[in-house]
PDB file of N, CA and C in Angstrom:
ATOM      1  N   UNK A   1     114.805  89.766  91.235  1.00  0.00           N
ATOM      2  CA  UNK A   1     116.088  89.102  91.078  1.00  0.00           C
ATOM      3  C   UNK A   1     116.301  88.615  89.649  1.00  0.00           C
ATOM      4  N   UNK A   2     115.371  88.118  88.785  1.00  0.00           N
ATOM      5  CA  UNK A   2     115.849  87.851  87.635  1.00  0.00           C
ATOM      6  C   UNK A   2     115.207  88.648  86.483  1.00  0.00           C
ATOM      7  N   UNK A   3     114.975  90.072  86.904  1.00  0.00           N
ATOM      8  CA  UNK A   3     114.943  91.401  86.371  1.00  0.00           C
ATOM      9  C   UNK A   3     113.340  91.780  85.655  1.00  0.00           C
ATOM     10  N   UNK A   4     112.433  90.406  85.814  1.00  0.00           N
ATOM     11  CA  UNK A   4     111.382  90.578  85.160  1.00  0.00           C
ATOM     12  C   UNK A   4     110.224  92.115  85.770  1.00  0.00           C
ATOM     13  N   UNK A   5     110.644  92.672  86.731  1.00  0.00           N
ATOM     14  CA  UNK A   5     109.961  93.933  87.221  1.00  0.00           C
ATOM     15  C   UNK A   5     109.051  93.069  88.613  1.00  0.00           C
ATOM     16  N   UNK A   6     108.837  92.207  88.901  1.00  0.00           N
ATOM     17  CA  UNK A   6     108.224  91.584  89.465  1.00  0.00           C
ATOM     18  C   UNK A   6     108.939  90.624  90.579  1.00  0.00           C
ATOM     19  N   UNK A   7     108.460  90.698  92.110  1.00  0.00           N
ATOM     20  CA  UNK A   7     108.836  90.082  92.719  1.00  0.00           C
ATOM     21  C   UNK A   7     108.261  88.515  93.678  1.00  0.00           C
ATOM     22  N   UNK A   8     108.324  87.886  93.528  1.00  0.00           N
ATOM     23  CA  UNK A   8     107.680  86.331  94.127  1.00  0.00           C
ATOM     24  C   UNK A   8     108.279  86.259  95.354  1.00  0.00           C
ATOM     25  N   UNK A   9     107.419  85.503  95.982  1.00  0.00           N
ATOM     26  CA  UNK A   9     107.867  85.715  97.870  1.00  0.00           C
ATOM     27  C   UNK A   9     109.403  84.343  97.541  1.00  0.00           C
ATOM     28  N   UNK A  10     109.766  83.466  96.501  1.00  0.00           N
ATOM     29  CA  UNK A  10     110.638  82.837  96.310  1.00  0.00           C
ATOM     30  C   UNK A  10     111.717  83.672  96.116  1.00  0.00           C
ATOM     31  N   UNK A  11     111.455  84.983  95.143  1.00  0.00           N
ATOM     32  CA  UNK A  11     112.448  85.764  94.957  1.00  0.00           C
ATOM     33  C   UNK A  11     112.845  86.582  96.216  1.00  0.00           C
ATOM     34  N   UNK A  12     111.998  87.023  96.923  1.00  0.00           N
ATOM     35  CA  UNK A  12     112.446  87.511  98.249  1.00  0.00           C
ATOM     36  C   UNK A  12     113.118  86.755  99.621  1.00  0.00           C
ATOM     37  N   UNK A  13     112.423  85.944  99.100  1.00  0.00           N
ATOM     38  CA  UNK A  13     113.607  84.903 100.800  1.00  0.00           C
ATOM     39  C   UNK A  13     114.322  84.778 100.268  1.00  0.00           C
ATOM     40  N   UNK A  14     115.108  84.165  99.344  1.00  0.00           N
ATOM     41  CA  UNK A  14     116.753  84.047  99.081  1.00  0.00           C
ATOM     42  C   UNK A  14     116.994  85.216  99.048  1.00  0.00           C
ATOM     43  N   UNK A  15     116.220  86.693  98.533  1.00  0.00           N
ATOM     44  CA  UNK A  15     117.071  87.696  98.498  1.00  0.00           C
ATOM     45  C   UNK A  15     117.688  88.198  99.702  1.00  0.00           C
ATOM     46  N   UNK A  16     116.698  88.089 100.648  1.00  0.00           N
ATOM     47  CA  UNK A  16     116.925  88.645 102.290  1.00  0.00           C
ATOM     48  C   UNK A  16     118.540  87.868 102.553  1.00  0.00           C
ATOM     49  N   UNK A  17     118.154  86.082 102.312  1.00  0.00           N
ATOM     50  CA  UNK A  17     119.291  85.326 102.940  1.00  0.00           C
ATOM     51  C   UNK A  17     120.425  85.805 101.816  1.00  0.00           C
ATOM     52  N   UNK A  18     120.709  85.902 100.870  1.00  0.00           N
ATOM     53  CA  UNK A  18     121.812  86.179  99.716  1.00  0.00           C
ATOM     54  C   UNK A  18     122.309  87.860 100.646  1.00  0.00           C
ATOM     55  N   UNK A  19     121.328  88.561 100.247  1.00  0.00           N
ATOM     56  CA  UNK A  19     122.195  90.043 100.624  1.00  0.00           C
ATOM     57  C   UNK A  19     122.461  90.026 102.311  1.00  0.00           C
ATOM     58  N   UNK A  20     121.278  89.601 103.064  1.00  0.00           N
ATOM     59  CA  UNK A  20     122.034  89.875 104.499  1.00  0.00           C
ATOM     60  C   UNK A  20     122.711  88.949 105.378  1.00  0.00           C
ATOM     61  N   UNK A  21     122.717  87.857 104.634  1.00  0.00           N
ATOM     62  CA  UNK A  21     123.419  86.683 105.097  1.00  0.00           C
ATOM     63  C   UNK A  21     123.468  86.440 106.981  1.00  0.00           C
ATOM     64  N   UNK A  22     122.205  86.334 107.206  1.00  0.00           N
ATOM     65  CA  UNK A  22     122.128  85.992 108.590  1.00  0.00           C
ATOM     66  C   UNK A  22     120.989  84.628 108.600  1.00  0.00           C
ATOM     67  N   UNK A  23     121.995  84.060 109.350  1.00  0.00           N
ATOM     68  CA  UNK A  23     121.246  82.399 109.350  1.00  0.00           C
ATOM     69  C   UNK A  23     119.846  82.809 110.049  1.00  0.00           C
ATOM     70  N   UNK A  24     119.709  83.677 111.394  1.00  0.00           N
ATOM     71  CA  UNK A  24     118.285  84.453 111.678  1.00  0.00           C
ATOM     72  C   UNK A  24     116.918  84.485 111.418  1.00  0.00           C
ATOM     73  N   UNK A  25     117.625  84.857 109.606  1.00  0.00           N
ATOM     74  CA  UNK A  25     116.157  84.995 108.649  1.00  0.00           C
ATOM     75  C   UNK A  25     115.279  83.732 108.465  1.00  0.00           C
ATOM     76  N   UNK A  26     116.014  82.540 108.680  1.00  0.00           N
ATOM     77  CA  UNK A  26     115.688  81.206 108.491  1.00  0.00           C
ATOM     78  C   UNK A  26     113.941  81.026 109.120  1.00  0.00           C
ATOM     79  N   UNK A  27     114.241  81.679 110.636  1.00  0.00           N
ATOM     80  CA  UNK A  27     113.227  81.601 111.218  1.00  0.00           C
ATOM     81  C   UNK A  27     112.322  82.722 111.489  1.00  0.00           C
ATOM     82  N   UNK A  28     112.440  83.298 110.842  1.00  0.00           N
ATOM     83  CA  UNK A  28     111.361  84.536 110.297  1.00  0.00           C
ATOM     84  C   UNK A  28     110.698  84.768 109.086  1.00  0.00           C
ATOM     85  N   UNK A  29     110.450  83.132 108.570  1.00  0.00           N
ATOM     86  CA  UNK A  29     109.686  82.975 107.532  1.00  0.00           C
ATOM     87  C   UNK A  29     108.185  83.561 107.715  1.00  0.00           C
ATOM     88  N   UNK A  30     107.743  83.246 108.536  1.00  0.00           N
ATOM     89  CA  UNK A  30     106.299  83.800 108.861  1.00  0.00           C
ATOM     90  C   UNK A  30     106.108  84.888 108.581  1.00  0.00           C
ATOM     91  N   UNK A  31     106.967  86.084 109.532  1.00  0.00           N
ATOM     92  CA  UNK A  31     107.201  87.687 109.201  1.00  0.00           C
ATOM     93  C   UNK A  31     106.892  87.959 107.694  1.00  0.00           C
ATOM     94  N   UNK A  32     108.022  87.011 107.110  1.00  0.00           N
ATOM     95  CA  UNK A  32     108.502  87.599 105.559  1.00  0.00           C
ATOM     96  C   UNK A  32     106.814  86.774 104.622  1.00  0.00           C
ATOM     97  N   UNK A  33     106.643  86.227 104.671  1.00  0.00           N
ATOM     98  CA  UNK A  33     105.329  85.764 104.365  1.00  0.00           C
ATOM     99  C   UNK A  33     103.886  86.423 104.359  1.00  0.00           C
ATOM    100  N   UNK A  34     103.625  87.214 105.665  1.00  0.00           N
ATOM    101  CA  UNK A  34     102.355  87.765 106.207  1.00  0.00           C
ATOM    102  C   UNK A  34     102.945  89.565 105.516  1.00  0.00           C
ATOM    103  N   UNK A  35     104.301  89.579 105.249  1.00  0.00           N
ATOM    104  CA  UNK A  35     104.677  90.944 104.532  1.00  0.00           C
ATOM    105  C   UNK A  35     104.019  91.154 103.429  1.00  0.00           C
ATOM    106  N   UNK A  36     104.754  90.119 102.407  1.00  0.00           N
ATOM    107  CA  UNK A  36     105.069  90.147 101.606  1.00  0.00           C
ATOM    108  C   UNK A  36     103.097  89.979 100.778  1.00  0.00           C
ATOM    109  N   UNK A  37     102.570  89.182 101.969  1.00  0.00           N
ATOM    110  CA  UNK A  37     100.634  88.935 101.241  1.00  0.00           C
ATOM    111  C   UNK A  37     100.239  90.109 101.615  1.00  0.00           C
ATOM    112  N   UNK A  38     100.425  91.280 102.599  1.00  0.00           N
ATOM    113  CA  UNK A  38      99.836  92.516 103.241  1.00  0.00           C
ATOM    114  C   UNK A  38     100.596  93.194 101.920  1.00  0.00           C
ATOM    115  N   UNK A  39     101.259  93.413 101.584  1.00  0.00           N
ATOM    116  CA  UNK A  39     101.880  93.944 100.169  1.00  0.00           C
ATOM    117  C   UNK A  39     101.699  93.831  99.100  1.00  0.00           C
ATOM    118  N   UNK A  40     101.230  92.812  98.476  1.00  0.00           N
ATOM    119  CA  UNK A  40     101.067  92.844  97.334  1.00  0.00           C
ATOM    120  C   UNK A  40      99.511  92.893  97.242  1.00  0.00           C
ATOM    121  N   UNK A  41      98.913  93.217  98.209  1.00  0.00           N
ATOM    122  CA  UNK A  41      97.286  93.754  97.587  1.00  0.00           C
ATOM    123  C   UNK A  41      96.863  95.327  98.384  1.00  0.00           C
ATOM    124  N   UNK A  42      98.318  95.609  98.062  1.00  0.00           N
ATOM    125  CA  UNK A  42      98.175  97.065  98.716  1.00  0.00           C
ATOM    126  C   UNK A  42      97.986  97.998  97.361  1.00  0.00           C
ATOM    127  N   UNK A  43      98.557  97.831  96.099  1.00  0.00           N
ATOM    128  CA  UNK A  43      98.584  98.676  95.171  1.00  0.00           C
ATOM    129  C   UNK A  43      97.497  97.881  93.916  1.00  0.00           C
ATOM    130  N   UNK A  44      95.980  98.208  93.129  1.00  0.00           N
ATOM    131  CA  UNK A  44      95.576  97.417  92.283  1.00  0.00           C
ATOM    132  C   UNK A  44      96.446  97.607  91.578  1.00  0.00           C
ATOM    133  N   UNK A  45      96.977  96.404  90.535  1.00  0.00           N
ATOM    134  CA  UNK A  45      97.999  96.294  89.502  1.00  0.00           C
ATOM    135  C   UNK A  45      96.810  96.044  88.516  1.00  0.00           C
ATOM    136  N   UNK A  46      97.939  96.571  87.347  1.00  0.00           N
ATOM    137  CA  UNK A  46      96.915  96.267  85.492  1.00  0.00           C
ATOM    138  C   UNK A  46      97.192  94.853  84.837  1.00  0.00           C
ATOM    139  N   UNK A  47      98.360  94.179  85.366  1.00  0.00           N
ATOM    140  CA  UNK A  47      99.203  93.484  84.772  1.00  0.00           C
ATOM    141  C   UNK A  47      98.278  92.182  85.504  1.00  0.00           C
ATOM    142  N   UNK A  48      97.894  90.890  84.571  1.00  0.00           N
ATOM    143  CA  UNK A  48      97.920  89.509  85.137  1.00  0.00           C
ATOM    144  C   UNK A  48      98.583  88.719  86.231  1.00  0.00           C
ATOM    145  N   UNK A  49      99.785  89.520  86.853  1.00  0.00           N
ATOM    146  CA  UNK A  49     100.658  89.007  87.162  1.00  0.00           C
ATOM    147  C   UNK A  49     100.705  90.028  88.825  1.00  0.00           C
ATOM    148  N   UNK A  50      99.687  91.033  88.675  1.00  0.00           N
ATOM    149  CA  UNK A  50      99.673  91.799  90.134  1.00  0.00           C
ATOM    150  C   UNK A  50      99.730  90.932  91.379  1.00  0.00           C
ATOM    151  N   UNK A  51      98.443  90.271  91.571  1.00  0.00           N
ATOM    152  CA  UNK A  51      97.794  89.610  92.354  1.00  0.00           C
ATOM    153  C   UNK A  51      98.613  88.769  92.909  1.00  0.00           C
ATOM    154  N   UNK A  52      99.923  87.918  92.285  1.00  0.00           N
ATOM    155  CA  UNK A  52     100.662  86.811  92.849  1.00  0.00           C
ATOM    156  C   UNK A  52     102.230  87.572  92.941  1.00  0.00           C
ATOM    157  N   UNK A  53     102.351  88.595  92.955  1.00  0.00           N
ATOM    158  CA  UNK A  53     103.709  89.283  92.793  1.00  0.00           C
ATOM    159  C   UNK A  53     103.643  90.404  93.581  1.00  0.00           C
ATOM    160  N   UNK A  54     105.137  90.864  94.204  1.00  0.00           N
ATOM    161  CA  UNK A  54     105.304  92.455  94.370  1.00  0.00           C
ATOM    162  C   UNK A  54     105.591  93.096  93.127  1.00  0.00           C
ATOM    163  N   UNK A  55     104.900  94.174  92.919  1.00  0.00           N
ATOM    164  CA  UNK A  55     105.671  95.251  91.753  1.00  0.00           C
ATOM    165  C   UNK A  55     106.349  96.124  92.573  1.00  0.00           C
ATOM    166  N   UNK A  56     107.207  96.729  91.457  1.00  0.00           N
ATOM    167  CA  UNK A  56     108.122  97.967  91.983  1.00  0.00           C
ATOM    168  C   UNK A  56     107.355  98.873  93.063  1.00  0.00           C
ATOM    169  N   UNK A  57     106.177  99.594  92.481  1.00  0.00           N
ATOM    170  CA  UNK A  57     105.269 100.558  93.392  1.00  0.00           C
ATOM    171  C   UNK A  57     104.863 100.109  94.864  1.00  0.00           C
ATOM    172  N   UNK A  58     104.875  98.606  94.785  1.00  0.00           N
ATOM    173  CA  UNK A  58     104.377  97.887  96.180  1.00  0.00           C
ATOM    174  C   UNK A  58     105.742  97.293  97.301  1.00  0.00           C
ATOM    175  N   UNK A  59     107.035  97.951  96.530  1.00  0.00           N
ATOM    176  CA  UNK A  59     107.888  97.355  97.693  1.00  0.00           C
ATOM    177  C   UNK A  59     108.151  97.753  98.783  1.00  0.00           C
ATOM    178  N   UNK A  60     107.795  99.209  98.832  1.00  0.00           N
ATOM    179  CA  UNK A  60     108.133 100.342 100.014  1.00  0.00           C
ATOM    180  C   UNK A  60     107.374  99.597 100.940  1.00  0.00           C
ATOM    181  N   UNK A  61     105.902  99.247 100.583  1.00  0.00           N
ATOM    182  CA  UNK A  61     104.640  99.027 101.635  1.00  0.00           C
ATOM    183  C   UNK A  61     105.283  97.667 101.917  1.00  0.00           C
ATOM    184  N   UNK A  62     106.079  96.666 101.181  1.00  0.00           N
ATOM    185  CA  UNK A  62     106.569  95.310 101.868  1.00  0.00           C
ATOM    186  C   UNK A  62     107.409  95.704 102.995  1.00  0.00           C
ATOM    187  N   UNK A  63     108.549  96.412 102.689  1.00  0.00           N
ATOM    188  CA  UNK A  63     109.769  96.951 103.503  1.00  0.00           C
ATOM    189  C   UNK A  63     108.528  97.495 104.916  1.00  0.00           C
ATOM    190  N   UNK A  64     108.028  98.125 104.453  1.00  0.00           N
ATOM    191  CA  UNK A  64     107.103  98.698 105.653  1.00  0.00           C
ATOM    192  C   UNK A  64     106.565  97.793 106.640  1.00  0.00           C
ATOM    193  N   UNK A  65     105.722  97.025 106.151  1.00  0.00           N
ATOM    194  CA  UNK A  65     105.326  96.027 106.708  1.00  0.00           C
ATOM    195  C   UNK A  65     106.506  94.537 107.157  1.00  0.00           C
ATOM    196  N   UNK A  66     107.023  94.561 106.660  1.00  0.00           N
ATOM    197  CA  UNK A  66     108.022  93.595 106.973  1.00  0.00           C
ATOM    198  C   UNK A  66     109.080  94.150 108.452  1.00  0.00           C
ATOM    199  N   UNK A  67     109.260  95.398 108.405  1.00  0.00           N
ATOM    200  CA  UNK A  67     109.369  96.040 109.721  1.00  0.00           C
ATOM    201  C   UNK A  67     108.660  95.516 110.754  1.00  0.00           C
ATOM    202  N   UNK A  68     107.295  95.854 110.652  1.00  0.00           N
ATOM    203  CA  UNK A  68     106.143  95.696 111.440  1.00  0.00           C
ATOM    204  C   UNK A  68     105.914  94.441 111.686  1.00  0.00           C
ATOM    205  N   UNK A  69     105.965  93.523 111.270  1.00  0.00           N
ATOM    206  CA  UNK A  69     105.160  92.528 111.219  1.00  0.00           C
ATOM    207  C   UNK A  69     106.962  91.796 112.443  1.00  0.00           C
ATOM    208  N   UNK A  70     107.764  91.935 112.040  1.00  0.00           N
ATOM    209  CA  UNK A  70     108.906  91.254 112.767  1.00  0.00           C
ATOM    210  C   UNK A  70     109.159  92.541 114.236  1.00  0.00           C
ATOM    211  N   UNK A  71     108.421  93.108 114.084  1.00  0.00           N
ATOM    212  CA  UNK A  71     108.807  93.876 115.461  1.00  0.00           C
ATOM    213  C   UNK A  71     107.378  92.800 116.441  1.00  0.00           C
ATOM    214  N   UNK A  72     106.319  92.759 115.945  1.00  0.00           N
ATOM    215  CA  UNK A  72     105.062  91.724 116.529  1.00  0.00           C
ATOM    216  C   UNK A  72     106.111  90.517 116.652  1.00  0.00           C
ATOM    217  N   UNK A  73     106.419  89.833 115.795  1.00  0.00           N
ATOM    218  CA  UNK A  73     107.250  88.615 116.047  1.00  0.00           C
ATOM    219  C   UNK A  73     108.563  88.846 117.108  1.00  0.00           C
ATOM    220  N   UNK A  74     109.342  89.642 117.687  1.00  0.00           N
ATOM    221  CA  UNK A  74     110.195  90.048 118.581  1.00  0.00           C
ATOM    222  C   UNK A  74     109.170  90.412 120.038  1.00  0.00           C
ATOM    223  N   UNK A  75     108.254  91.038 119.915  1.00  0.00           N
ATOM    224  CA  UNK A  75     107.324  90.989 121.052  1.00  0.00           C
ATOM    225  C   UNK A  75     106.976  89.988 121.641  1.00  0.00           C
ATOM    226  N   UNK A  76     106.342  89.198 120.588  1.00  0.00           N
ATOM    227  CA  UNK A  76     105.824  87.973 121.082  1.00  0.00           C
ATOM    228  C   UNK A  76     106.341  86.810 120.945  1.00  0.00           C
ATOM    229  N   UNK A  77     107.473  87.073 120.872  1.00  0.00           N
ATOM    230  CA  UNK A  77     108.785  85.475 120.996  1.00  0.00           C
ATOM    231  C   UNK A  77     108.985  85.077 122.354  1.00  0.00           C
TER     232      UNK A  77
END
C-alpha cells in the first residue's frame, strides 16, 4: 500500500477492509493473521526485511492460504 515492494500484516487488514468493504472481515482477523505468518516464510528472502513482510513472490501463497485457512474458520464456526 505505500509502494515500498513489501507488505505488513497492518498493510493487509486495512487493505482487505478498504478494497472489499465488508464489515465481515472484522472478525476474521485470525484467518488473515495465521495467512499472512504461513506466507511470509514460504519464500527465503535476501532482503532484511523478508522475515517480517510479504514480498511480491510470496503473495500468491498468502491469497492461497488465506483461502484455506477461512474455509477451516467457516467449518468450524
Amino acid at each position: 500500500m505505500n509502494g515500498n515492494g513489501y507488505l505488513s500484516l497492518a498493510e493487509i487488514d486495512r487493505g482487505m477492509v478498504a478494497v472489499f468493504n465488508l464489515p465481515k472481515l472484522f472478525e476474521t482477523k485470525p484467518v488473515i493473521l495465521r495467512a499472512f505468518n504461513a506466507a511470509k516464510n514460504t519464500v527465503k528472502g535476501k532482503s532484511r526485511h523478508s522475515e517480517d513482510y510479504i514480498e511480491k513472490k510470496e503473495y500468491r501463497q498468502f491469497l492461497k492460504y488465506l483461502r484455506m485457512y477461512y474455509e477451516y474458520w467457516i467449518a468450524f464456526d
